[in-house]
Each structure stands twice: as C-alpha cells, then as structure tokens.
C-alpha atoms as a PDB file:
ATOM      1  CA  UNK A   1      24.501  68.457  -1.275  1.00  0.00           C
ATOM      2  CA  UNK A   2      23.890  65.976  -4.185  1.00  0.00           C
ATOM      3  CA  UNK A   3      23.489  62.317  -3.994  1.00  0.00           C
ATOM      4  CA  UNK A   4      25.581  60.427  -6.262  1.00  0.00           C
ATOM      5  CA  UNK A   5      24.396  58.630  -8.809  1.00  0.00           C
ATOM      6  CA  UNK A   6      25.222  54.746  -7.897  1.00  0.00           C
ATOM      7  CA  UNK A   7      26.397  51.864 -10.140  1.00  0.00           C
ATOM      8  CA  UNK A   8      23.420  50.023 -10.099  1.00  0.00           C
ATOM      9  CA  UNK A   9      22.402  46.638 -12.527  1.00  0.00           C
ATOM     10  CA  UNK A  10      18.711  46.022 -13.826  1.00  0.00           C
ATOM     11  CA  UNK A  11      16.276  45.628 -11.127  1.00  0.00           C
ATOM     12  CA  UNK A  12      12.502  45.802 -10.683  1.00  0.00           C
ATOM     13  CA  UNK A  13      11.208  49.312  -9.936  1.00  0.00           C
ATOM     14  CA  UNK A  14       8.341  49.444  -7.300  1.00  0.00           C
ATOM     15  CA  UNK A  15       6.008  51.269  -9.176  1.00  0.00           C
ATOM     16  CA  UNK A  16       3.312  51.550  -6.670  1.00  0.00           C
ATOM     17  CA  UNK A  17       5.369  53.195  -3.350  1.00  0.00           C
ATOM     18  CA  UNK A  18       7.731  56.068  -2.768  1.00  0.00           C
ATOM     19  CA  UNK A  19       5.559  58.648  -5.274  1.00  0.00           C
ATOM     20  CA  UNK A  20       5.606  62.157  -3.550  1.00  0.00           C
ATOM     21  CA  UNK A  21       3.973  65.466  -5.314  1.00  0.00           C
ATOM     22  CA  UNK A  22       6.827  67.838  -6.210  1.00  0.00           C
ATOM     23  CA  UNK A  23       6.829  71.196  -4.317  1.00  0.00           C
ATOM     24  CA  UNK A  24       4.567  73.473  -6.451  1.00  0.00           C
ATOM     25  CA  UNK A  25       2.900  71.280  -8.566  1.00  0.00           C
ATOM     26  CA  UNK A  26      -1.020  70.082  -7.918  1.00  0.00           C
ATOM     27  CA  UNK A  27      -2.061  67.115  -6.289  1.00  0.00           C
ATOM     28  CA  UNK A  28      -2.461  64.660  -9.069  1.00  0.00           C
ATOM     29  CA  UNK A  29       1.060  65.131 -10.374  1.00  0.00           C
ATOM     30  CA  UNK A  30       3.562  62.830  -8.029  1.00  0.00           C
ATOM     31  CA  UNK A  31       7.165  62.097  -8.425  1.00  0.00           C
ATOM     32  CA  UNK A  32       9.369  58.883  -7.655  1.00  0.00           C
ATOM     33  CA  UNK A  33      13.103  59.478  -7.925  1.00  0.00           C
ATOM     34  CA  UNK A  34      14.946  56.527  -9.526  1.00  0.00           C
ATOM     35  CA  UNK A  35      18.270  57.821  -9.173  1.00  0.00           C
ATOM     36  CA  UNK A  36      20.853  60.656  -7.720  1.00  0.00           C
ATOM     37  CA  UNK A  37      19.573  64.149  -6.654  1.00  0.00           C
ATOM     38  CA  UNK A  38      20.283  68.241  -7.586  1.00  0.00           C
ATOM     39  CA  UNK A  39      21.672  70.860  -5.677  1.00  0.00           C
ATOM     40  CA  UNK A  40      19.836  73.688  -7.619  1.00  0.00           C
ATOM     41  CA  UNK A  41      21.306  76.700  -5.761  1.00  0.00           C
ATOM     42  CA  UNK A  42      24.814  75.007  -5.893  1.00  0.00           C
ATOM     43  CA  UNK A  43      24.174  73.989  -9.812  1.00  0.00           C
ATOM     44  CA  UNK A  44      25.725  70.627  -9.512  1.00  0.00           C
ATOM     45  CA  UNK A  45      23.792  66.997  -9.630  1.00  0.00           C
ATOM     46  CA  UNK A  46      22.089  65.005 -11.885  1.00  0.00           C
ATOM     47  CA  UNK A  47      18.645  63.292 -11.136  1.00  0.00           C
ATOM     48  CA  UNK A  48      16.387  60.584 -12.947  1.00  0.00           C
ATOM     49  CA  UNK A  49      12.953  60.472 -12.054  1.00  0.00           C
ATOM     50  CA  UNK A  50       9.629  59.433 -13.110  1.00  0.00           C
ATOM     51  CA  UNK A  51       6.703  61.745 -13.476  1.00  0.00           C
ATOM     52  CA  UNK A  52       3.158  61.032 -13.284  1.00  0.00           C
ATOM     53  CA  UNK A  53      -0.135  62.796 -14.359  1.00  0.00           C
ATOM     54  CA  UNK A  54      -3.593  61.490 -12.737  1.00  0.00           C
ATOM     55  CA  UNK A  55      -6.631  61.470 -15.252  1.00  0.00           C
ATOM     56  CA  UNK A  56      -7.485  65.051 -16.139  1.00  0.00           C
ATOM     57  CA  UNK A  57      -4.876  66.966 -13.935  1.00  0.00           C
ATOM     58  CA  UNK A  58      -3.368  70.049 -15.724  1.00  0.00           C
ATOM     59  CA  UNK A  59      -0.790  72.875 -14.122  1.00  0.00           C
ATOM     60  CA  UNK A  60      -1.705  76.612 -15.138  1.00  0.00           C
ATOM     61  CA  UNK A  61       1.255  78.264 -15.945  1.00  0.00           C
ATOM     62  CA  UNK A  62       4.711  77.357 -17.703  1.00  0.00           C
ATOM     63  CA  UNK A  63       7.530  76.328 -15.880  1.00  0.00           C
ATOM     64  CA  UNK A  64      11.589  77.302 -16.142  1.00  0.00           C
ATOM     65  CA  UNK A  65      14.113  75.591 -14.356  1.00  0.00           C
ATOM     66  CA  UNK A  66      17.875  76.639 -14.252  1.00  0.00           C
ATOM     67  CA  UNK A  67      19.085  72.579 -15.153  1.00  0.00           C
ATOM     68  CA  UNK A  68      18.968  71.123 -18.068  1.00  0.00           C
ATOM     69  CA  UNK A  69      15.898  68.327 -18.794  1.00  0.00           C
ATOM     70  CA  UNK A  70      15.327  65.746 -21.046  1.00  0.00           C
ATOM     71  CA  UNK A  71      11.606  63.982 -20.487  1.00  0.00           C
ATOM     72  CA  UNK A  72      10.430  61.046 -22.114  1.00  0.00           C
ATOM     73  CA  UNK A  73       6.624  59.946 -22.601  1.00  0.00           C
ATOM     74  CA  UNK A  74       6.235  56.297 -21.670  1.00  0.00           C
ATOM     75  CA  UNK A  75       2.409  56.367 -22.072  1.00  0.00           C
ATOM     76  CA  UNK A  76      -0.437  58.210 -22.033  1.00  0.00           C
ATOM     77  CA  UNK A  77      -1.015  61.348 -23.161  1.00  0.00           C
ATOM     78  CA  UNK A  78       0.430  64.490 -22.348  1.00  0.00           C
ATOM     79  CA  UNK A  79      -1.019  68.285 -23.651  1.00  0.00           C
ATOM     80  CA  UNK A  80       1.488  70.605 -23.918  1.00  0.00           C
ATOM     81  CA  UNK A  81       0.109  74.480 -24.184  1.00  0.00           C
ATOM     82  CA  UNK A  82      -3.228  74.395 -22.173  1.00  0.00           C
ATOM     83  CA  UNK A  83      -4.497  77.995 -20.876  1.00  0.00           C
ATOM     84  CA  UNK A  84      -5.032  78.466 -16.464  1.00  0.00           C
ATOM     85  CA  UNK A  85      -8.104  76.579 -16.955  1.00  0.00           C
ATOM     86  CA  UNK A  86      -6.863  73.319 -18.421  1.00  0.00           C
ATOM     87  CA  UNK A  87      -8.094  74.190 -21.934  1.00  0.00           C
ATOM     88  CA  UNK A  88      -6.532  74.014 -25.857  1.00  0.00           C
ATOM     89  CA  UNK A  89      -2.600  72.634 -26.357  1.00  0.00           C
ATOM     90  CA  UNK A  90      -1.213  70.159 -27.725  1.00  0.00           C
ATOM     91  CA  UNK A  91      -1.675  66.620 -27.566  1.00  0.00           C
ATOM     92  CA  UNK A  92       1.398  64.281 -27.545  1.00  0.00           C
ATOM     93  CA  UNK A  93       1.437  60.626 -26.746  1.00  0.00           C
ATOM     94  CA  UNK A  94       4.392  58.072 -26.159  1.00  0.00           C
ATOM     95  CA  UNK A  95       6.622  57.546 -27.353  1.00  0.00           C
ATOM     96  CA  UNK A  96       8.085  61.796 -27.735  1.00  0.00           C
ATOM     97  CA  UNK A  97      10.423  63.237 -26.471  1.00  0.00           C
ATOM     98  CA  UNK A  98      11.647  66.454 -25.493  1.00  0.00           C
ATOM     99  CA  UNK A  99      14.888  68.219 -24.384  1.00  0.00           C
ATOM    100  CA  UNK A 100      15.169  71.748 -23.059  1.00  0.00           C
ATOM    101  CA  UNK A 101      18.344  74.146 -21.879  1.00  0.00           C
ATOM    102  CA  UNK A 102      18.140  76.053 -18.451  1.00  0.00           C
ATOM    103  CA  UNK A 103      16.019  78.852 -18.965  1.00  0.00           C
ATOM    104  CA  UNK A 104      13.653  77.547 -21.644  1.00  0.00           C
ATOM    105  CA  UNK A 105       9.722  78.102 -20.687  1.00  0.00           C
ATOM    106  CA  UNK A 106       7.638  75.255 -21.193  1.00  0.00           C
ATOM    107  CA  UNK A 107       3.990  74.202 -20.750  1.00  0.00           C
ATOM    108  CA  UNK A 108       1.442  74.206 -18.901  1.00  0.00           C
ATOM    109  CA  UNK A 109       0.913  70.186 -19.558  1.00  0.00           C
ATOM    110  CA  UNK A 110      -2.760  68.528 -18.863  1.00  0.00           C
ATOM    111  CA  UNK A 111      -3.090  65.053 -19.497  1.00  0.00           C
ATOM    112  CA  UNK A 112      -6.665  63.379 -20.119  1.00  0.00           C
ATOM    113  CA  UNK A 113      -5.877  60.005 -19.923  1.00  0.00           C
ATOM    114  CA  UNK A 114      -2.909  59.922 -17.378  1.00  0.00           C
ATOM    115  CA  UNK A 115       0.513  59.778 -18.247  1.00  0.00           C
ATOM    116  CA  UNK A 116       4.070  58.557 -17.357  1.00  0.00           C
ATOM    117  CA  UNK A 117       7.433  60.847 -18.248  1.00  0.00           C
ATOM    118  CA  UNK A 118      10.622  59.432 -17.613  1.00  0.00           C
ATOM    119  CA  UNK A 119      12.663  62.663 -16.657  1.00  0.00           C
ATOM    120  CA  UNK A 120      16.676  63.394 -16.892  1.00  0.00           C
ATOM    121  CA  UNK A 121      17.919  66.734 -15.039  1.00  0.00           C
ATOM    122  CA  UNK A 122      21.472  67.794 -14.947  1.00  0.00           C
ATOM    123  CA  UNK A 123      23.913  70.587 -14.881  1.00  0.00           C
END
C-alpha cells in the first residue's frame, strides 16, 4: 500500500534526522523520504526523496528499477560509469539532471566529494 502524497505548504526540511540507507545500497549512501511512498510489486505510488553520497562512497554495479525516476544534483559531485572498484566514469556536478523509463540501466555512481540528489519515482 502507497502513502499518499499530502497537500503540504513550504516548510523547513530537517536535514540532519530521519536518513536511513536504502536496502541494497552501501553504507555511505542514506535516504530521507520527503514525500508519499511506492508499491513496487503493485506498480502504483509516487515518492520524493533525497539521496545522499558520503565522501568517496561508490556502488559496483548498475541499477534498474521498474518506476520511472527523475534525479536532480543539488551539489556535489556525482560519477556516473565507475567499474566494481570505484574507478573511471563520469563526473557530473549540480546542477544536472537526469530522467530514466522503467527498465533503463544506469550507473554505478561514486562521488568524491559527497553529493545530494533530489529524486522523483513514479508509475
């Protein structure tokens, strides 16, 4: 079951609590939801998130996702492209964008510096 998006007006984002690491990604990559939820094996919901990369973290292979996702670099840098052991890609810093259809591969991302994404996934 999704969680509706809510009518909500500007407010102040706590941007040090409520960060979690996504299931399947390493340590130094940690979520905060902003906003609604998906029901992946139901393919309904739409979800706003932030995303964000520690100093030197880096995943090792690409990733495919049956939703929809639009991502947005806020800062930092992100490497796009790097091989299993964080090396070559690349680099990309904010503000770029990206937006990719269910079933497009992308990555594995690396970021030197740190980064934050603001992320959009839907059905």
């Amino acid at each position: 079951m999704t969680n509706p998006k809510l009518h909500k007006e500007f407010h102040k984002l706590d941007l040090e609590d409520g960060w979690q690491t996504p299931p399947g990604y390493p340590a130094g990559i940690k979520e905060k939801i902003i906003s609604g939820s998906l029901d992946e094996p139901g393919g309904t919901g739409n979800r706003t998130r932030l995303l964000r990369f520690d100093p030197g973290v880096y995943t090792t292979a690409p990733f495919v996702h049956v939703y929809w996702e639009e991502v947005f670099l806020l800062s930092g840098d992100l490497i796009v492209g790097n091989d299993e052991q964080g090396q070559g890609g690349t680099k990309f810093e904010g503000y770029t964008y990206a937006v990719r259809p269910p079933g497009a591969f992308h990555g594995p991302f690396k970021s030197d510096t740190g980064c934050l994404l603001l992320e959009t996934h839907y059905f």
